[in-house]
Protein backbone atom coordinates (compact mmCIF):
# COMPACT_ATOMS: atom_id res chain seq x y z
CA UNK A 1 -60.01 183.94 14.82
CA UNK A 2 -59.37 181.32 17.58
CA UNK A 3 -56.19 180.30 17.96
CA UNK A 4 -57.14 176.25 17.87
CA UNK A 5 -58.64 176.59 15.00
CA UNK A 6 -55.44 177.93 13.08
CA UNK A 7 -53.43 175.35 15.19
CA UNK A 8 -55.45 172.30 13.74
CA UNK A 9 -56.37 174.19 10.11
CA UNK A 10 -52.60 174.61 9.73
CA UNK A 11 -51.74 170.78 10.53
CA UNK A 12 -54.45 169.25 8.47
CA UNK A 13 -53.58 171.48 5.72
CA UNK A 14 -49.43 170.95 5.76
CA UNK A 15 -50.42 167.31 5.96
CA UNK A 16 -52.57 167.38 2.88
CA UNK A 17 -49.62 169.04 1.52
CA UNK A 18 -47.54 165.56 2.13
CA UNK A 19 -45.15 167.84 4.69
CA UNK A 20 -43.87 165.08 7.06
CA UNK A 21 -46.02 164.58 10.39
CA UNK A 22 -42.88 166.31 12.59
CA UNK A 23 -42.82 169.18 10.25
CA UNK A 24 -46.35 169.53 10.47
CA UNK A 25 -46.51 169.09 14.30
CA UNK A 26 -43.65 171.76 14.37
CA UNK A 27 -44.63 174.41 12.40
CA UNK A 28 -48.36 174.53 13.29
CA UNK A 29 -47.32 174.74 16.92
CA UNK A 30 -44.95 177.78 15.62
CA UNK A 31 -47.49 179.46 14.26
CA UNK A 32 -49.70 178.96 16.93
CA UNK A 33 -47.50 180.14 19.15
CA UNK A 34 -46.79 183.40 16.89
CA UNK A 35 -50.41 184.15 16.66
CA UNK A 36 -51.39 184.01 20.40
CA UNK A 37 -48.89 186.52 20.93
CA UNK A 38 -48.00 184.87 23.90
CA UNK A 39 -44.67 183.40 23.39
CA UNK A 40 -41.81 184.92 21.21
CA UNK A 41 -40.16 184.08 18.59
CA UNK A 42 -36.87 183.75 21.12
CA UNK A 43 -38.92 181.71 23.20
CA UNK A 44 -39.53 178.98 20.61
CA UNK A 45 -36.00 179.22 19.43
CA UNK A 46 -34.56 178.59 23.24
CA UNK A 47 -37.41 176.00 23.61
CA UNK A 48 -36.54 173.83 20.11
CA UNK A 49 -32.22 174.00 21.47
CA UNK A 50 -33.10 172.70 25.14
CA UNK A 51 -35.02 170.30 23.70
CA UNK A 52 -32.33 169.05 21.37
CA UNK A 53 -29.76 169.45 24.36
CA UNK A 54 -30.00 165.87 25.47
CA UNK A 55 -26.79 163.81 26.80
CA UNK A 56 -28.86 160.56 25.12
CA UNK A 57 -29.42 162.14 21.97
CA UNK A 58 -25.79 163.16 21.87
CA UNK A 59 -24.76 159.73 22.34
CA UNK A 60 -27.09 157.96 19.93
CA UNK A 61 -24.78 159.30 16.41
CA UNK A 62 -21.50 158.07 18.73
CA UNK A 63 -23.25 154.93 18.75
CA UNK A 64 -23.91 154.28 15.28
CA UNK A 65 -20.21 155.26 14.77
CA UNK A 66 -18.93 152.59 17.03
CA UNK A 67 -21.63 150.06 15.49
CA UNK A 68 -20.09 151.29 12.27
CA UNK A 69 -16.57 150.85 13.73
CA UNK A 70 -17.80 147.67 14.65
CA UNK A 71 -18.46 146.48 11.11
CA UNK A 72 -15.73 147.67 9.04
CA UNK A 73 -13.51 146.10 11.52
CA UNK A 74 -15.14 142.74 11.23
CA UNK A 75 -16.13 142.55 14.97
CA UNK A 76 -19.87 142.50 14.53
CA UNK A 77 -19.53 139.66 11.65
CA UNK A 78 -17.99 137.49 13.97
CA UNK A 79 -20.51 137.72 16.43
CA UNK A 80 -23.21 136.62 13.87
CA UNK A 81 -20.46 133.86 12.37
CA UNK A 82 -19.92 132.65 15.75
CA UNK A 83 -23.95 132.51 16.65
CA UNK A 84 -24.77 131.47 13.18
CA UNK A 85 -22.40 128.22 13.92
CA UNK A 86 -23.84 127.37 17.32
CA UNK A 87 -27.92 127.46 15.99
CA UNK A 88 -27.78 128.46 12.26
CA UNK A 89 -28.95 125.15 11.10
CA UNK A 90 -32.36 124.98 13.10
CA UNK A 91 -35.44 125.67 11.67
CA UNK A 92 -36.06 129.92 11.81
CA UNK A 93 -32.08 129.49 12.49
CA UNK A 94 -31.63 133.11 10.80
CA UNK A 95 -33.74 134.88 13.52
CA UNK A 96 -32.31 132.76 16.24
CA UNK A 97 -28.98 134.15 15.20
CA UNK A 98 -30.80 137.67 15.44
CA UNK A 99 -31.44 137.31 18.67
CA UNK A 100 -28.26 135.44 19.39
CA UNK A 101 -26.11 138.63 18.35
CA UNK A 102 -28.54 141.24 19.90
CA UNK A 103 -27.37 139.19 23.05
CA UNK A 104 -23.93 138.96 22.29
CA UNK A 105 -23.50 142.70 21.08
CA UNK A 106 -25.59 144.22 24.17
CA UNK A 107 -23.42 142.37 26.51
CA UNK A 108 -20.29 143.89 25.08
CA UNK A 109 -21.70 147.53 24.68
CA UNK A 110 -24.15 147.67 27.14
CA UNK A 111 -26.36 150.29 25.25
CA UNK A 112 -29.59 148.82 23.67
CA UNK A 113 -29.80 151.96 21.23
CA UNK A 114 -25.84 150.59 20.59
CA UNK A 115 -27.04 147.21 19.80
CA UNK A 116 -29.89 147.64 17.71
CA UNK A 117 -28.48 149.93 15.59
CA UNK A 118 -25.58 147.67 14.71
CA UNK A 119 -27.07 144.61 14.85
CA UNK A 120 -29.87 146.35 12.81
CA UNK A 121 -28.05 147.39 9.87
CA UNK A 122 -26.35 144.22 9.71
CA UNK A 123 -29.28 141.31 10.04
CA UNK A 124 -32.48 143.27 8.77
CA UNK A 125 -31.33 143.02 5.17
CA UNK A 126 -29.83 139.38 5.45
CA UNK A 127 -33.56 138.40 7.19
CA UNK A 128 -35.55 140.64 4.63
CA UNK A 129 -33.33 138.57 1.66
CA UNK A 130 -34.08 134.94 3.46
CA UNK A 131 -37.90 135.93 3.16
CA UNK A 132 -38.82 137.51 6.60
CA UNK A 133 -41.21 140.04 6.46
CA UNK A 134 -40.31 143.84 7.16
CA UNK A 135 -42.18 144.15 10.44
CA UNK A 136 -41.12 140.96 11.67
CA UNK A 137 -37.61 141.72 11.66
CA UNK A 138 -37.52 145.54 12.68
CA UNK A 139 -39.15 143.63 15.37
CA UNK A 140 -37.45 141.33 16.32
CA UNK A 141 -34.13 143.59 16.18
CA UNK A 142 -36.36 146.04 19.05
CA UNK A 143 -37.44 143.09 20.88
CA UNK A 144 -33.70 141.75 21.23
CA UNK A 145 -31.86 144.59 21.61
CA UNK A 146 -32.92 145.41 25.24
CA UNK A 147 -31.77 141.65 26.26
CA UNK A 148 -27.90 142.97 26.28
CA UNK A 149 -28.53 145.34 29.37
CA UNK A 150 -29.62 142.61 31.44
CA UNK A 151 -26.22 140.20 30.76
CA UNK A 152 -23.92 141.82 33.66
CA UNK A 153 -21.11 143.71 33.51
CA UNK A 154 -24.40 145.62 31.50
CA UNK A 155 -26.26 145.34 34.65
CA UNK A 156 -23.79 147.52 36.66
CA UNK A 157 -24.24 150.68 35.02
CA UNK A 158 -27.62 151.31 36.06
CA UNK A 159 -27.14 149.75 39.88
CA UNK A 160 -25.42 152.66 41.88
CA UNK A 161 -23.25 150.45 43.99
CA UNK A 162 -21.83 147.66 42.63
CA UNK A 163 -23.82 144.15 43.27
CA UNK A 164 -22.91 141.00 44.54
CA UNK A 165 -21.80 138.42 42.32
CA UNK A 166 -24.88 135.83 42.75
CA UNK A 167 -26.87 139.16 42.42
CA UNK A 168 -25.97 140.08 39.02
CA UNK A 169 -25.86 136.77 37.66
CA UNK A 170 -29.54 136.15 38.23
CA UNK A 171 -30.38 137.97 35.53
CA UNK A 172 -28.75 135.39 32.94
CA UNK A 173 -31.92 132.88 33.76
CA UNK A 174 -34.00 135.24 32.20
CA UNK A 175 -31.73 136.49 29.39
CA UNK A 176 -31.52 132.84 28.67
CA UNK A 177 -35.15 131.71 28.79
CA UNK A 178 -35.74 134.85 26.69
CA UNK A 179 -33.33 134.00 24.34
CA UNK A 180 -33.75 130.12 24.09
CA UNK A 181 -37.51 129.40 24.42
């Protein structure tokens, strides 16, 4: 039998059996591999741990701790309270706010995973209860999250040397015509 053959039967059939996408992916590849005879079943096993062997993905649980941290602490709610006060009373005010915190957060952690998944847990369920849609706010929590890097001392950790001071503060005109237009 050719091997492609069980390698897309297998997926199409796991995902008519409502198996998650990744699981589907996963084991279909597995037995793919285990078929062709090609690769072992040490081989897969070594492959699936370097793959999971990631300093990022290490750090992206440590993250949601701190964000966590961040909330039970009251840190994070002052950030919205104090963005909340400066444009809370416009027109879309809640998703200004969003955006407002993203900013805020970023700056401080300097990790956009950090900041969206603080910020995230916090203001997706307060927009999703003042009537924004789903998509709009996951959005808008991606889309902001990123602007924290850019806010220096953020921008020093991915420079190698350290820049000049006019240097890194040219990136607040575009934080802040991101942020206020």
């Amino acid at each position: 039998m050719n091997a492609g053959l069980i390698l897309i039967g297998t997926f199409f059939i796991l995902l008519v059996l409502n198996v998650p996408i990744a699981w589907s992916i996963g084991m279909s590849v597995t037995l793919y591999m285990l078929t062709s005879g090609s690769f072992g079943l040490s081989y897969i096993a070594q492959t699936m741990f370097t793959a999971c062997d990631s300093f990022t993905l290490m750090a992206i649980p440590l993250f949601i701790l701190a964000g966590a941290l961040m909330e039970g602490g009251g840190l994070s709610k002052r950030l919205i309270d104090f963005a909340d006060s400066m444009v809370g009373h416009r027109q879309g005010g809640l998703a200004i706010v969003t955006v407002l915190a993203c900013m805020f957060f970023g700056a401080i952690s300097g990790s956009a995973a950090a900041t969206v998944a603080t910020i995230g847990v916090i203001m997706v369920l307060s927009m999703i209860k003042q009537g924004y849609s789903k998509g709009f706010s996951y959005a808008l929590i991606a889309a902001a999250g990123v602007l924290g890097v850019l806010i220096p001392p953020s921008i020093m950790a991915w420079q190698p040397t350290p820049p000049s001071p006019p240097c890194s503060w040219a990136a607040l005109a575009p934080v802040s015509c991101a942020v206020f237009c």
